[in-house]
C-alpha atoms as a PDB file:
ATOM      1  CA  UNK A   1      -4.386   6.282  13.466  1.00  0.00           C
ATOM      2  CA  UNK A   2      -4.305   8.706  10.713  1.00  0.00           C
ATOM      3  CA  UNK A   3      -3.130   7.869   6.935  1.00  0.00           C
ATOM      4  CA  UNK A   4      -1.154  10.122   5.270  1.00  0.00           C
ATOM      5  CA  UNK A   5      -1.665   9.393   1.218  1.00  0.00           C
ATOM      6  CA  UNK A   6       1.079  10.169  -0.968  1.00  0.00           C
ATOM      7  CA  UNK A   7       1.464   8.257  -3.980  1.00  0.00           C
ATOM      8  CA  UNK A   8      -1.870   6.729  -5.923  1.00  0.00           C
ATOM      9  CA  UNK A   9      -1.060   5.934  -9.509  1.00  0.00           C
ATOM     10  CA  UNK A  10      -0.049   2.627 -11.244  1.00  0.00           C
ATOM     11  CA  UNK A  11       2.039   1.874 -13.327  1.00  0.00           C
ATOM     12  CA  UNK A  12       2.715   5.030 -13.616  1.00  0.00           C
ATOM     13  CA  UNK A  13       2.434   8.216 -12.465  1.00  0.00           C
ATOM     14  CA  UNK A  14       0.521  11.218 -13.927  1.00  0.00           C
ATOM     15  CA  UNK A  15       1.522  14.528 -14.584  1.00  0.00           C
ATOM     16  CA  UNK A  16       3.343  16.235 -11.477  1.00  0.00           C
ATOM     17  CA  UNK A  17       2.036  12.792  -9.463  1.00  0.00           C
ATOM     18  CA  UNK A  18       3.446   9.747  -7.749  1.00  0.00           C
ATOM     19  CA  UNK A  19       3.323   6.139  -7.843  1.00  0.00           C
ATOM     20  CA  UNK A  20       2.023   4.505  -4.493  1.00  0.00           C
ATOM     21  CA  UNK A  21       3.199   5.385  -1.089  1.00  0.00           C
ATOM     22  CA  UNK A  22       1.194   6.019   2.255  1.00  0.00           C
ATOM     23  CA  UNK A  23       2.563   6.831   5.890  1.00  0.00           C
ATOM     24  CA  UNK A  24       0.787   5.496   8.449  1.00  0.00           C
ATOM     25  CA  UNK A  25       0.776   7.754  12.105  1.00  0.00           C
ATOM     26  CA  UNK A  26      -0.153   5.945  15.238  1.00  0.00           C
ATOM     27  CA  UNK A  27       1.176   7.384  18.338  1.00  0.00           C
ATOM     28  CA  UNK A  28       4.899   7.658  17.801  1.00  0.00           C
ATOM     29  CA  UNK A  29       4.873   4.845  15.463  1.00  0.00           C
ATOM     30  CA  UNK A  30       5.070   5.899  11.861  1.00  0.00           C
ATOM     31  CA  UNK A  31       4.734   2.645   9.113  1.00  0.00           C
ATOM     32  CA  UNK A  32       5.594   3.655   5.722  1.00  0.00           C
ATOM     33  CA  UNK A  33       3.367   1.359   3.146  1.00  0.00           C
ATOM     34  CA  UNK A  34       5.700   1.196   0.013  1.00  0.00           C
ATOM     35  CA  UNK A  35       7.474   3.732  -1.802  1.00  0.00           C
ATOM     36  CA  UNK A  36       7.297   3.983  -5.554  1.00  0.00           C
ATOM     37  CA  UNK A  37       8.437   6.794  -8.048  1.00  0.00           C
ATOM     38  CA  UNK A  38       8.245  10.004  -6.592  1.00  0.00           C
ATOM     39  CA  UNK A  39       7.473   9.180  -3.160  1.00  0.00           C
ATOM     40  CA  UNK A  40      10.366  10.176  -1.549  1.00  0.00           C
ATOM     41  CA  UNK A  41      10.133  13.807  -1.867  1.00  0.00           C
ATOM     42  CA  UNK A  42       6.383  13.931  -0.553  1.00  0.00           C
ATOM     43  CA  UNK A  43       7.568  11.817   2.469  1.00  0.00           C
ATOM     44  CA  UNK A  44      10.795  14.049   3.487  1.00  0.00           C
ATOM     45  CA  UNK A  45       7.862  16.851   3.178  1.00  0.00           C
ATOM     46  CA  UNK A  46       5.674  15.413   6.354  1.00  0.00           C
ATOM     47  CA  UNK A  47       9.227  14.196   7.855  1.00  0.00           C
ATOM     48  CA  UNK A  48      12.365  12.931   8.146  1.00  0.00           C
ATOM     49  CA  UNK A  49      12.218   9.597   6.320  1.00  0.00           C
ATOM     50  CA  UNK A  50      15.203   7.978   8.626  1.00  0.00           C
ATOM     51  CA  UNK A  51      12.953   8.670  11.213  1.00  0.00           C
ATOM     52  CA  UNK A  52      10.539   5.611   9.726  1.00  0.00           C
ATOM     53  CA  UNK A  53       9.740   3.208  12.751  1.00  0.00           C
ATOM     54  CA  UNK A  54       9.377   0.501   9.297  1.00  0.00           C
ATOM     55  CA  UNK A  55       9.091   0.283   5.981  1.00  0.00           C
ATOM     56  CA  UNK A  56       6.040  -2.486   4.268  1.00  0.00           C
ATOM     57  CA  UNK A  57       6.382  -3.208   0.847  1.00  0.00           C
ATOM     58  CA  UNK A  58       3.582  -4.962  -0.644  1.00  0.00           C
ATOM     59  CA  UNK A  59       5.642  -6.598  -3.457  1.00  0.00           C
ATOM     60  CA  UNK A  60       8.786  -5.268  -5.695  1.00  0.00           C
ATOM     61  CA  UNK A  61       7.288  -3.986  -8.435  1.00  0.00           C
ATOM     62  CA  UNK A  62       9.102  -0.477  -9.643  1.00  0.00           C
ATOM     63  CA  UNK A  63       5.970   1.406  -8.850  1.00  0.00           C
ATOM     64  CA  UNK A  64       5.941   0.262  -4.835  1.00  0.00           C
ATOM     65  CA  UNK A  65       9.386   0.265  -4.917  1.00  0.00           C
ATOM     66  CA  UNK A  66      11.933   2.444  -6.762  1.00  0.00           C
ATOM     67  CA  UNK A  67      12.378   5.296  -4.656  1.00  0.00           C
ATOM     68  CA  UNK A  68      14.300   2.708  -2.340  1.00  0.00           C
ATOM     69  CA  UNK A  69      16.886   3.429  -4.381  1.00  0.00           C
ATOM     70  CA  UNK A  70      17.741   7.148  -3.669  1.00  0.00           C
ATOM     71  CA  UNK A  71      16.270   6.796  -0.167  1.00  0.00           C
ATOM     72  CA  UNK A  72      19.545   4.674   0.406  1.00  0.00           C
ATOM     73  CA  UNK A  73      21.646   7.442  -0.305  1.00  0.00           C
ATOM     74  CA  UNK A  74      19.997   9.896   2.350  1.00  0.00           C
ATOM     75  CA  UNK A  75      20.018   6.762   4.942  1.00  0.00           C
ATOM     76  CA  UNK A  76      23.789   6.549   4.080  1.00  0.00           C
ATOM     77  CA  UNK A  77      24.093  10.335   4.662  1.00  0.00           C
ATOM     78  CA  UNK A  78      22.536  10.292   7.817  1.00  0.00           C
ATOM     79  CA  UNK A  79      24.359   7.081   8.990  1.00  0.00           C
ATOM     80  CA  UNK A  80      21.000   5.658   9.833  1.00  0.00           C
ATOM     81  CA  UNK A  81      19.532   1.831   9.289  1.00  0.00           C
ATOM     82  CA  UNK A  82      15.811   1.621   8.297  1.00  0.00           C
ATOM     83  CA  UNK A  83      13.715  -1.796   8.849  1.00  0.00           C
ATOM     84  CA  UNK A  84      11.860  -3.329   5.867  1.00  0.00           C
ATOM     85  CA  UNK A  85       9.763  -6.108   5.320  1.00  0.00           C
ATOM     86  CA  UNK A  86       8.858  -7.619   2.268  1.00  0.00           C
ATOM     87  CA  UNK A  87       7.853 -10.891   0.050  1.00  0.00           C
ATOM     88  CA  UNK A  88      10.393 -12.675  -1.330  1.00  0.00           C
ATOM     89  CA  UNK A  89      10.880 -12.247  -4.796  1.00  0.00           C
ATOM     90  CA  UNK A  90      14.558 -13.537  -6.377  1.00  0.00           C
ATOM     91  CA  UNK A  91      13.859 -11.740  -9.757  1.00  0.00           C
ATOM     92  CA  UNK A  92      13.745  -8.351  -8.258  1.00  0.00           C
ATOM     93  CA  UNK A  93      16.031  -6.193  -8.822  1.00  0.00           C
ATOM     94  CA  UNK A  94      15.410  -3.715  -6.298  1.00  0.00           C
ATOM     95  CA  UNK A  95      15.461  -6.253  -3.685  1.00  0.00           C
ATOM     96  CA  UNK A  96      18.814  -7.359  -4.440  1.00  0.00           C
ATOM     97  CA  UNK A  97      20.290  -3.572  -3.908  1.00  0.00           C
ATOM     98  CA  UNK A  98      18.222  -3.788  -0.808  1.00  0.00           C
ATOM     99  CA  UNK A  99      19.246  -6.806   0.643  1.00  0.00           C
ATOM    100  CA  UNK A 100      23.178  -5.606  -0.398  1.00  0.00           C
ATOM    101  CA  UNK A 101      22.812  -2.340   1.420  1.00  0.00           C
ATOM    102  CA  UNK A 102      23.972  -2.152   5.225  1.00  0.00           C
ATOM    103  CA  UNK A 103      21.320   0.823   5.632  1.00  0.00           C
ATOM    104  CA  UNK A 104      18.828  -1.165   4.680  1.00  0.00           C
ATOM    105  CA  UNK A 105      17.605  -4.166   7.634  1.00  0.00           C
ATOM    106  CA  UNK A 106      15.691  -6.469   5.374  1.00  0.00           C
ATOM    107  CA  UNK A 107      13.294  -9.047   6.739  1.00  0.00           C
ATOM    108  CA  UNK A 108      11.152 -11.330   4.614  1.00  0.00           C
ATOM    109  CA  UNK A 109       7.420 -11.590   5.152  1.00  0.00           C
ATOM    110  CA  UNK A 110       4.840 -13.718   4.139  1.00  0.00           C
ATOM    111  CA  UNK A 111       1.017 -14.247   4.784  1.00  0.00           C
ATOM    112  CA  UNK A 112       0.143 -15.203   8.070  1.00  0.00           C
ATOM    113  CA  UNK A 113       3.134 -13.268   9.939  1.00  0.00           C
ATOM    114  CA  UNK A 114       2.402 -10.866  12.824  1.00  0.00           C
ATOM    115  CA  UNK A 115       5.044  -8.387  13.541  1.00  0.00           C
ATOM    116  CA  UNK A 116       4.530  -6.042  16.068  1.00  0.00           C
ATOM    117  CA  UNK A 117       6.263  -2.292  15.796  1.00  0.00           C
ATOM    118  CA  UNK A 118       5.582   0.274  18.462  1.00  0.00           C
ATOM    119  CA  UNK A 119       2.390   1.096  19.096  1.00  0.00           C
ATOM    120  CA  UNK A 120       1.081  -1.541  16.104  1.00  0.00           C
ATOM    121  CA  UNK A 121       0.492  -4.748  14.977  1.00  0.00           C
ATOM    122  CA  UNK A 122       0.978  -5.535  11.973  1.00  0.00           C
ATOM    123  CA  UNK A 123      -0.301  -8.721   9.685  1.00  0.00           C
ATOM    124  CA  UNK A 124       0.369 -10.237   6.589  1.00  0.00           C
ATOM    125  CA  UNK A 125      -2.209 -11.310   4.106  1.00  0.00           C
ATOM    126  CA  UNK A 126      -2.190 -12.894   0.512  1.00  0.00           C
ATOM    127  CA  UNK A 127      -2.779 -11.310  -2.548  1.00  0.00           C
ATOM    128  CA  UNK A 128      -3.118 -12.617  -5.856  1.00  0.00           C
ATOM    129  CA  UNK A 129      -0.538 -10.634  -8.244  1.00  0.00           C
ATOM    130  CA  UNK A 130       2.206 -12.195 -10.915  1.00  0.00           C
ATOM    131  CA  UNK A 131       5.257 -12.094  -8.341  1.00  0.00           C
ATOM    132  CA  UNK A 132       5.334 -12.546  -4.571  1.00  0.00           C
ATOM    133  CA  UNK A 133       2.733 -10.215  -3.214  1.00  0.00           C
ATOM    134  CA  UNK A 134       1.193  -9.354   0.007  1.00  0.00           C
ATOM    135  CA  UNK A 135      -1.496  -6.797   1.918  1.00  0.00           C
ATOM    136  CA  UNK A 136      -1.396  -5.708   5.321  1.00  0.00           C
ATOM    137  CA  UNK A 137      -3.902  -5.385   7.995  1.00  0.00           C
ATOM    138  CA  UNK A 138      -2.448  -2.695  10.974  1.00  0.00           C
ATOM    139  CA  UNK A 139      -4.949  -2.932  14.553  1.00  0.00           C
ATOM    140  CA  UNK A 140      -3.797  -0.510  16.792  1.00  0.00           C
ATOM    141  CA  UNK A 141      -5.783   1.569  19.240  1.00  0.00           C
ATOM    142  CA  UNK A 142      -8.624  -0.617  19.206  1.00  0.00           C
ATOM    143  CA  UNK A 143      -8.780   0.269  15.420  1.00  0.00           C
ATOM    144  CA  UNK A 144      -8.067  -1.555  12.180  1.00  0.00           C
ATOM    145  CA  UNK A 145      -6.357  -0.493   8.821  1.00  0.00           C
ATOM    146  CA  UNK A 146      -6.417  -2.454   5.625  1.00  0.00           C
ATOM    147  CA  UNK A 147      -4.189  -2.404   2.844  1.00  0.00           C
ATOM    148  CA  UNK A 148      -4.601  -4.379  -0.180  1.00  0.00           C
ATOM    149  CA  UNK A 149      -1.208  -3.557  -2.042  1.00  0.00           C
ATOM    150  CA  UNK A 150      -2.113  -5.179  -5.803  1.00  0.00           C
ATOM    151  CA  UNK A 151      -4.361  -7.752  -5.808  1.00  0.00           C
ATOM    152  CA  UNK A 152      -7.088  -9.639  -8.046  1.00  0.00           C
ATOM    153  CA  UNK A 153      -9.952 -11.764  -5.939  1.00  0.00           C
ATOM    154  CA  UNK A 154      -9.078 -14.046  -3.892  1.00  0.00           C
ATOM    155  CA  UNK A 155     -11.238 -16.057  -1.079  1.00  0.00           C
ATOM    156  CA  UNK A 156      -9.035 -15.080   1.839  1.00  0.00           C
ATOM    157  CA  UNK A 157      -9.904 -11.051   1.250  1.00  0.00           C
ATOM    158  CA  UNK A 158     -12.770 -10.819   2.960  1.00  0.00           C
ATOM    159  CA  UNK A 159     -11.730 -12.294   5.890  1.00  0.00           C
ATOM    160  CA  UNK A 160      -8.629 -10.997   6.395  1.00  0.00           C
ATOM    161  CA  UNK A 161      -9.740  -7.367   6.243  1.00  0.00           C
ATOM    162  CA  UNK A 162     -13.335  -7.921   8.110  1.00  0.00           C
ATOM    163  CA  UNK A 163     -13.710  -4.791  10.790  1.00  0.00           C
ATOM    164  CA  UNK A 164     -11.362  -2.449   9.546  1.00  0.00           C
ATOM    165  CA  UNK A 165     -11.927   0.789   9.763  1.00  0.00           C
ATOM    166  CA  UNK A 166     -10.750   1.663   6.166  1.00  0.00           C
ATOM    167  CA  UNK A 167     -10.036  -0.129   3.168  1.00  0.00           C
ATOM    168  CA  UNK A 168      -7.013   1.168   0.856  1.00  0.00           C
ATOM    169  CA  UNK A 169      -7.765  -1.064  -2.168  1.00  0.00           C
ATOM    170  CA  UNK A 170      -6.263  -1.806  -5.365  1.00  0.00           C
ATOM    171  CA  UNK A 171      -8.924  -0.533  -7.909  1.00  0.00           C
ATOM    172  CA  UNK A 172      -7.389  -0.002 -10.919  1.00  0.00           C
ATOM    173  CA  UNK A 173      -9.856  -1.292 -13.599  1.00  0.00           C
ATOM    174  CA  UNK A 174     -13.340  -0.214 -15.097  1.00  0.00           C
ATOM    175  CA  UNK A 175     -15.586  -3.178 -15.210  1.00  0.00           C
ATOM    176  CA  UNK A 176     -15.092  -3.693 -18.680  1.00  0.00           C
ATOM    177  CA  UNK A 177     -11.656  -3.671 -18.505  1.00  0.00           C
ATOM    178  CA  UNK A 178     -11.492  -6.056 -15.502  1.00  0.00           C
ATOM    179  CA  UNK A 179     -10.665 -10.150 -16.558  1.00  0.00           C
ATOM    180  CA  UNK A 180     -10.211 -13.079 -13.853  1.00  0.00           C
ATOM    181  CA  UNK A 181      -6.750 -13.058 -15.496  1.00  0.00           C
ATOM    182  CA  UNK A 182      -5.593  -9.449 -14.697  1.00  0.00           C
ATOM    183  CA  UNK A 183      -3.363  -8.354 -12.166  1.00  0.00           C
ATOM    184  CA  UNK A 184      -5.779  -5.707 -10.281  1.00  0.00           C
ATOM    185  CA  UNK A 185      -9.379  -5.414  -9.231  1.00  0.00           C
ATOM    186  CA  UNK A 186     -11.898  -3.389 -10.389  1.00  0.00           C
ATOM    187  CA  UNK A 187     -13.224  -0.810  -8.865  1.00  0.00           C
ATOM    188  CA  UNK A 188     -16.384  -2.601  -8.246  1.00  0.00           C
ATOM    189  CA  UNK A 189     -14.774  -5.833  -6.969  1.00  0.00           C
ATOM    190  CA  UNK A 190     -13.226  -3.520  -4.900  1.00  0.00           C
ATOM    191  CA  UNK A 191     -16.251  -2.240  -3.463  1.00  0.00           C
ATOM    192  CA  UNK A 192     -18.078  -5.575  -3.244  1.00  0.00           C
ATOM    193  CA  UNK A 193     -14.829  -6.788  -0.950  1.00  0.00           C
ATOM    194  CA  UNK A 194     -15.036  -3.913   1.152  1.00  0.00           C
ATOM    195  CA  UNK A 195     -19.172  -5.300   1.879  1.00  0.00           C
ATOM    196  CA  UNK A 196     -18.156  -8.481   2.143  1.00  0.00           C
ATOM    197  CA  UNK A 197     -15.645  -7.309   4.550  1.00  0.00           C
ATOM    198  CA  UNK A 198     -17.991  -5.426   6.583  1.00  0.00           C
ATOM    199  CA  UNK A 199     -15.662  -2.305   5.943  1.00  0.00           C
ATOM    200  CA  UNK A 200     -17.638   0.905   6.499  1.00  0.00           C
ATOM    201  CA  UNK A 201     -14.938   3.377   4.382  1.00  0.00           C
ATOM    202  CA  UNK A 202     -13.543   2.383   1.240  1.00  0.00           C
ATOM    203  CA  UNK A 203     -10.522   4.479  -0.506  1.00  0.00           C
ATOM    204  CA  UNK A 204      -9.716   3.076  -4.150  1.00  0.00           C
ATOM    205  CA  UNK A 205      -6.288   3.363  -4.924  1.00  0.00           C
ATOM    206  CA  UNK A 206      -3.522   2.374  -7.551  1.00  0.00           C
ATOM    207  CA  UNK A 207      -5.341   4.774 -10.146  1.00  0.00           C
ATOM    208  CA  UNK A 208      -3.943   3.935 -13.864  1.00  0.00           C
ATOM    209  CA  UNK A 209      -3.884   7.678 -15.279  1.00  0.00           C
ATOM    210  CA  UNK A 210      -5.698   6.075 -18.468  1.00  0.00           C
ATOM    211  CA  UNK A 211      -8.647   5.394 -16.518  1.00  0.00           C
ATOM    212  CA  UNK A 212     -11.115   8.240 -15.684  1.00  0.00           C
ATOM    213  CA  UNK A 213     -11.068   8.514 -11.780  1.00  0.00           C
ATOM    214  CA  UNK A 214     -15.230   9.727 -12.483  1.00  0.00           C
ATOM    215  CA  UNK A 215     -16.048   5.915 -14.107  1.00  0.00           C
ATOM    216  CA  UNK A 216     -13.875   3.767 -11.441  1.00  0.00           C
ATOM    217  CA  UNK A 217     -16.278   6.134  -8.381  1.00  0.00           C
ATOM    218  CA  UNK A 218     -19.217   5.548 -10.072  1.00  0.00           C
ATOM    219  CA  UNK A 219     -18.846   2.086 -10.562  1.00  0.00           C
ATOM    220  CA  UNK A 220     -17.553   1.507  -6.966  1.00  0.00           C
ATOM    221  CA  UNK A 221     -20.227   3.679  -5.103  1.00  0.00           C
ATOM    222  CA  UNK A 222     -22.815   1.618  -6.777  1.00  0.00           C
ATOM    223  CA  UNK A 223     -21.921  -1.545  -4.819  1.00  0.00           C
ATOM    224  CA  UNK A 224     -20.743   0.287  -1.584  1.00  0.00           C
ATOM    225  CA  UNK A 225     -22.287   3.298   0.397  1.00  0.00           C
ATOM    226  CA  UNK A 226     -18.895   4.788   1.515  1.00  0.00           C
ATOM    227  CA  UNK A 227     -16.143   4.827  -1.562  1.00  0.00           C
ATOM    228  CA  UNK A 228     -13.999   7.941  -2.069  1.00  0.00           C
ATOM    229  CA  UNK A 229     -11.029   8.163  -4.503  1.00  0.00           C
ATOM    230  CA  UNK A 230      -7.168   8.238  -2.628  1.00  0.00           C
ATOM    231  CA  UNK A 231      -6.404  11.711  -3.193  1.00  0.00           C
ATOM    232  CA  UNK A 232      -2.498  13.084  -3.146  1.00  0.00           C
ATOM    233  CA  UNK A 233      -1.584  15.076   0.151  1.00  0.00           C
ATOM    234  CA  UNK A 234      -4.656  14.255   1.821  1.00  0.00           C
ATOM    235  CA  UNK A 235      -5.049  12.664   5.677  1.00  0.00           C
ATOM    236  CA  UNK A 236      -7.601  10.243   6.587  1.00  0.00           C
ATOM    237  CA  UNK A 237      -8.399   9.695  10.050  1.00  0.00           C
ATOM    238  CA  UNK A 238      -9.016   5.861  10.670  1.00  0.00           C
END
């Protein structure tokens, strides 16, 4: 598998960036991992988005999800029908555009489903965030991927992500910024779930551009022996 990383910030992008987005390559099966602001463009760069085997939101928030939006317009253009799974969530707005469009094959997911696609499997696992929210574990290959989406601790993380390859975590917060009551990790909870986990690589992701990227590295490579930041345009081989 190889992960192509083209969104990383949250809320909100910085300068010339994008919110989060990440293709996923196995074989012929290509698994798009949301698709906030801006990562349309950086997508139809690597390939023809219509060409998506399916698309995995984590949740509905704008920043995993707006560029749904426009990408219905080129899926109209092309007369093509893209599969995407996602949480339920009845306040979003996105999702009701979604589940209006005809281009658009919506299916609801939830933790504990198993869907396979291609060359993958693909599971469903919770995550603790203020609406509907889920991460993803992909095993293909003899190989795992894991993908927290946005997430504070929960008991269930360790376990659902234990022998993957690579960890794509939510690590949005300096330690001293981090409260049981916030909607992210830290960097360093991040890093002490990828141990837990027994996960040898650990990307942080989901970078708020108020944070310095230097303190959230420092503070996660202190608690794990493998932590790099998720850097736009790059490809990690899992």
């Amino acid at each position: 598998m190889k992960l192509h990383v083209l969104g990383v910030s949250g809320p909100f992008p910085e300068s010339n960036g994008a919110t989060s987005g990440y293709l996923l390559e196995a074989g012929d099966t290509l698994l798009q991992f949301d698709l906030g602001s801006g990562v349309l463009a950086r997508l139809t760069a690597l390939m023809p988005p219509e060409s998506l085997s399916a698309l995995f939101l984590s949740h509905w928030h704008f920043d995993h999800a707006a560029d749904l939006t426009v990408l219905l317009y080129r899926l109209e253009a092309m007369g093509r029908t893209l599969r995407v799974y996602a949480p339920v969530d009845e306040s979003s707005a996105i999702r009701k555009i979604v589940s209006g469009a005809a281009c658009f094959d919506l299916a609801d997911i939830r933790p504990g489903d198993r869907i396979a696609v291609g060359d993958c499997t693909v599971l469903a696992g919770e995550a603790r965030h203020p609406v509907p929210a889920v991460g993803y574990r992909v095993e293909a290959g003899g190989r795992a991927f894991g993908y927290t989406g946005d997430t504070n601790t929960l008991p269930s993380l360790a376990g659902f992500y234990k022998g993957c390859s690579l960890l794509l975590a939510d690590g949005l917060f300096p330690a001293e910024n981090w409260a049981e009551t916030k909607p992210h990790l830290s960097a360093a909870l991040a890093a002490d779930l990828a141990s837990a986990a027994g996960v040898p690589r650990l990307v942080l992701t989901h970078l708020n551009p108020v944070f310095p990227p230097r303190v959230l590295l420092r503070e996660a490579q202190a608690r794990h022996p493998d932590v790099t930041l998720a850097v736009p345009g790059s490809a990690l081989e899992i």
